[in-house]
C-alpha atoms as a PDB file:
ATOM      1  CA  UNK A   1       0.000   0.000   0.000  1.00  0.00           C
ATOM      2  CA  UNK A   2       1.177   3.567   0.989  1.00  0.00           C
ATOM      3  CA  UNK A   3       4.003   2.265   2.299  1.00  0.00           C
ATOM      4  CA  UNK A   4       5.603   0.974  -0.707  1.00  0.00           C
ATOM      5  CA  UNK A   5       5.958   4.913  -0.840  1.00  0.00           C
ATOM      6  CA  UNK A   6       9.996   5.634  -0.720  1.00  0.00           C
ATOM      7  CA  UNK A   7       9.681   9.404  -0.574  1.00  0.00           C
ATOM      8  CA  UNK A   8       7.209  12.054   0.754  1.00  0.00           C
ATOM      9  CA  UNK A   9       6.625  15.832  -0.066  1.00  0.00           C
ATOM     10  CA  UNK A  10       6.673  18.802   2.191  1.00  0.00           C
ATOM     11  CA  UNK A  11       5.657  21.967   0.660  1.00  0.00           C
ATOM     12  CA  UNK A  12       6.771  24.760   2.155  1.00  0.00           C
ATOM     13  CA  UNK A  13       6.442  28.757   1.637  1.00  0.00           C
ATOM     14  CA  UNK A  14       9.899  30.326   1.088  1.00  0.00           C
ATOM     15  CA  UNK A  15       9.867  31.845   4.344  1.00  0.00           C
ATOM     16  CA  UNK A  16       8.811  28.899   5.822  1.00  0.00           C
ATOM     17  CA  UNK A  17      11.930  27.083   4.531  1.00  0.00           C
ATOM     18  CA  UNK A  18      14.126  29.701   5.582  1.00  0.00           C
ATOM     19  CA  UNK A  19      12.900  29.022   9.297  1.00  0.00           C
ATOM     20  CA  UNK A  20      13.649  25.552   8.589  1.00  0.00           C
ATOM     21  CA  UNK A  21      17.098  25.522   7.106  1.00  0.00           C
ATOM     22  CA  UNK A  22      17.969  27.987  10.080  1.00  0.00           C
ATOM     23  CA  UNK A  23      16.662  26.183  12.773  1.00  0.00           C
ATOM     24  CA  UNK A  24      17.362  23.032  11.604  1.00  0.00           C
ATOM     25  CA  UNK A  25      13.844  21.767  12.974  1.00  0.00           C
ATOM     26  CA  UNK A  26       9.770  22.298  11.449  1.00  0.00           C
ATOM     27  CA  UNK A  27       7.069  21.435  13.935  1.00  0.00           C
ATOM     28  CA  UNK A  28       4.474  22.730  11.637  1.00  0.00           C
ATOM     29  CA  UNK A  29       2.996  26.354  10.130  1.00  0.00           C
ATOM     30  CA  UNK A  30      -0.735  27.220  11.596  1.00  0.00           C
ATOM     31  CA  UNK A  31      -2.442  24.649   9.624  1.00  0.00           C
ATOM     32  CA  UNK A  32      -0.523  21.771  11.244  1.00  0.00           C
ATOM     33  CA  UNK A  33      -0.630  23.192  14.197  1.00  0.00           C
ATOM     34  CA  UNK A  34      -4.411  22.941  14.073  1.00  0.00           C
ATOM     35  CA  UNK A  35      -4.475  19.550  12.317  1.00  0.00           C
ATOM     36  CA  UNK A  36      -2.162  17.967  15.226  1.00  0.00           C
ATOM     37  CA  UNK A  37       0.322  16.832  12.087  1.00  0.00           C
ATOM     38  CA  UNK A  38       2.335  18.104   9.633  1.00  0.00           C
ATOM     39  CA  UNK A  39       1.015  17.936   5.772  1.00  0.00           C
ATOM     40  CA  UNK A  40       3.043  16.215   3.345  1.00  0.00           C
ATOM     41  CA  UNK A  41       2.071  14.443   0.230  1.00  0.00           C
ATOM     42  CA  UNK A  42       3.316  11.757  -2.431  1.00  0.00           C
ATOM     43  CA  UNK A  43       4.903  12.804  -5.793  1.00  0.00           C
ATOM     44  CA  UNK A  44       1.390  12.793  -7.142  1.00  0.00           C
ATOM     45  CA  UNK A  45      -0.524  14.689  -4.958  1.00  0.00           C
ATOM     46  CA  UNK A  46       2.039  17.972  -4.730  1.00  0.00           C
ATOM     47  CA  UNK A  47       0.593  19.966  -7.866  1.00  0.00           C
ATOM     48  CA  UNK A  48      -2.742  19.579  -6.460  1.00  0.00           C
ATOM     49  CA  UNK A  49      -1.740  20.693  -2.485  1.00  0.00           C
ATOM     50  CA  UNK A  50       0.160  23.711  -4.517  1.00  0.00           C
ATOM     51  CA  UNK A  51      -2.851  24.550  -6.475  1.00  0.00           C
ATOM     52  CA  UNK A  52      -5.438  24.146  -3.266  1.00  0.00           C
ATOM     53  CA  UNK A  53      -3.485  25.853  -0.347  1.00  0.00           C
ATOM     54  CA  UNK A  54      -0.476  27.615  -1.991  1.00  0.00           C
ATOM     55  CA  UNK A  55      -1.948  29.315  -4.752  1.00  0.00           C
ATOM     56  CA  UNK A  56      -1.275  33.062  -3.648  1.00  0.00           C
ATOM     57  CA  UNK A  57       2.572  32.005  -2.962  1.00  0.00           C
ATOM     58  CA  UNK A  58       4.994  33.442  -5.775  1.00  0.00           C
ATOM     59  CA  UNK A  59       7.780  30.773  -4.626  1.00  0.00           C
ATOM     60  CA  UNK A  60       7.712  27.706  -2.920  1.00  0.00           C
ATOM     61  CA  UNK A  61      10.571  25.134  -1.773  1.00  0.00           C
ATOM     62  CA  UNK A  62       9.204  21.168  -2.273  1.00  0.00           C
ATOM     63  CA  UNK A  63      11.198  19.136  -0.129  1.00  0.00           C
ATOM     64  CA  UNK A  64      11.957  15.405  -0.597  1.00  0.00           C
ATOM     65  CA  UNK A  65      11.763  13.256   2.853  1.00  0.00           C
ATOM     66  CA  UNK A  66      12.594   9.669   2.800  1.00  0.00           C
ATOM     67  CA  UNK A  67       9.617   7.411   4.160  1.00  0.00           C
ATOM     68  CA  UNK A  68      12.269   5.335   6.104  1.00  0.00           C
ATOM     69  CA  UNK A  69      13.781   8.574   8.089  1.00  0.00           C
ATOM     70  CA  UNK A  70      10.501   9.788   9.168  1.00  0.00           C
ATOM     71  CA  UNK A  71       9.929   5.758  11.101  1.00  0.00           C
ATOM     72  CA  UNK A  72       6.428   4.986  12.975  1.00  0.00           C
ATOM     73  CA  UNK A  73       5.642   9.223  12.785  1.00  0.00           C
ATOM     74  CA  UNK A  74       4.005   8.952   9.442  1.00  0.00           C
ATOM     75  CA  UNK A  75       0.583   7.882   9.705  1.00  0.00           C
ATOM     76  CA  UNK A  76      -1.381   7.134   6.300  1.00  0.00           C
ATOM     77  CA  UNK A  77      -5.018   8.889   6.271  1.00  0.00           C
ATOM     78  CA  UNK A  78      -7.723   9.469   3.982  1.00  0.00           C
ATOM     79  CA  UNK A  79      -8.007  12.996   3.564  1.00  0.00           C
ATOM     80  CA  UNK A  80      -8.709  15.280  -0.112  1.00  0.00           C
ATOM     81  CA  UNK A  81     -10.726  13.025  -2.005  1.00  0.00           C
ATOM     82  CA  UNK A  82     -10.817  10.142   0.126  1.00  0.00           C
ATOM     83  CA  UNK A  83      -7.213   9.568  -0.901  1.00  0.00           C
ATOM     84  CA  UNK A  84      -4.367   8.581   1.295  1.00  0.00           C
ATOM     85  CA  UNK A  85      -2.271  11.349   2.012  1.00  0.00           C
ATOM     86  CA  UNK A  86       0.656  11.221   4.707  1.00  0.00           C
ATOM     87  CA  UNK A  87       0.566  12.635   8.190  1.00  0.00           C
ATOM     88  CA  UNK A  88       3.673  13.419  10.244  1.00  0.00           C
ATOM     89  CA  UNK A  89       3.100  13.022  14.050  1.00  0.00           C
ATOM     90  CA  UNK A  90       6.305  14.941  15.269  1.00  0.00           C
ATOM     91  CA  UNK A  91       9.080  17.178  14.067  1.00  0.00           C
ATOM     92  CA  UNK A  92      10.893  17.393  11.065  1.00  0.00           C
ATOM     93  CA  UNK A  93      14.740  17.475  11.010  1.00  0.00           C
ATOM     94  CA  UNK A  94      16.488  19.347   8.011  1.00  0.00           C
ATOM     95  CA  UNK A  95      18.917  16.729   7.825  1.00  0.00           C
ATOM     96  CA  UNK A  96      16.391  14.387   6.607  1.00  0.00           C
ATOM     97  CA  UNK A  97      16.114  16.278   3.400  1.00  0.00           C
ATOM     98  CA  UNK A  98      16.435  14.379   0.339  1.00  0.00           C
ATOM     99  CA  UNK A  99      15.910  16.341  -1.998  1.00  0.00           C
ATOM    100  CA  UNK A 100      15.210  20.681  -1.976  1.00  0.00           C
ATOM    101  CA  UNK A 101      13.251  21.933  -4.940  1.00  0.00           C
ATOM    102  CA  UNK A 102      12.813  25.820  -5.603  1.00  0.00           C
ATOM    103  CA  UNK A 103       9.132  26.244  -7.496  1.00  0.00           C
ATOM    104  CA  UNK A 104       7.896  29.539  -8.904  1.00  0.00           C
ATOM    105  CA  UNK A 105       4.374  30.019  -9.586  1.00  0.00           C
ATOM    106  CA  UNK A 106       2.960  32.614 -11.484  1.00  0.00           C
ATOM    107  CA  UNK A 107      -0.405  34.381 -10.479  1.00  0.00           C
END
C-alpha cells in the first residue's frame, strides 16, 4: 500500500523554509498546528496541495523526505478526495532532506 511509498513531499512557503534551514527543525505552520500533524504528500498529490493551499505564494521550496527517516511518525489517512495522504506526528529534522526543490508560480 502507501508504504511501498519511498519518498514524501513537504511543501513549504519560502519563508517557511528559511525558518527551517535555520533552525534546523519544522514542527508545523498554523495549519498543522491545528491539524495535530504536519502535511506532506506523495509525488502525485504535490501539484494539487500547490494549487489548493499555496496558490497566492509566488515561490515555494518542495522538499523530498525519505519514508524510512521519518519511522512509525508517518501515519497514512484518507483525507482530499478520500485519498491517502501522509501525516507526520512529530518534528521534522532538516537533515532528513532528500531532496530541496525551488518552485515559482505565477499568479
Amino acid at each position: 500500500m502507501c508504504d511501498a511509498n519511498k519518498s514524501v513531499f513537504r511543501v513549504f512557503k519560502k519563508n517557511e523554509f528559511i525558518k527551517f534551514k535555520k533552525e534546523k527543525l519544522f514542527d508545523g505552520n498554523k495549519i498543522d498546528l491545528c491539524s495535530g500533524f504536519i502535511h506532506l504528500s506523495t509525488k502525485t498529490q504535490v501539484e494539487q496541495t500547490i494549487l489548493r493551499y499555496f496558490n497566492d505564494e509566488k515561490e515555494l521550496i518542495i522538499v523530498e523526505l525519505s519514508v524510512s527517516d521519518l519511522k512509525d511518525l508517518l501515519k497514512w489517512e484518507k483525507s482530499r478526495n478520500n485519498m491517502l495522504f501522509p501525516h507526520f506526528f512529530g518534528t521534522l529534522k532538516y537533515e532528513w532532506a532528500k531532496t530541496i526543490i525551488k518552485k515559482r508560480t505565477f499568479l
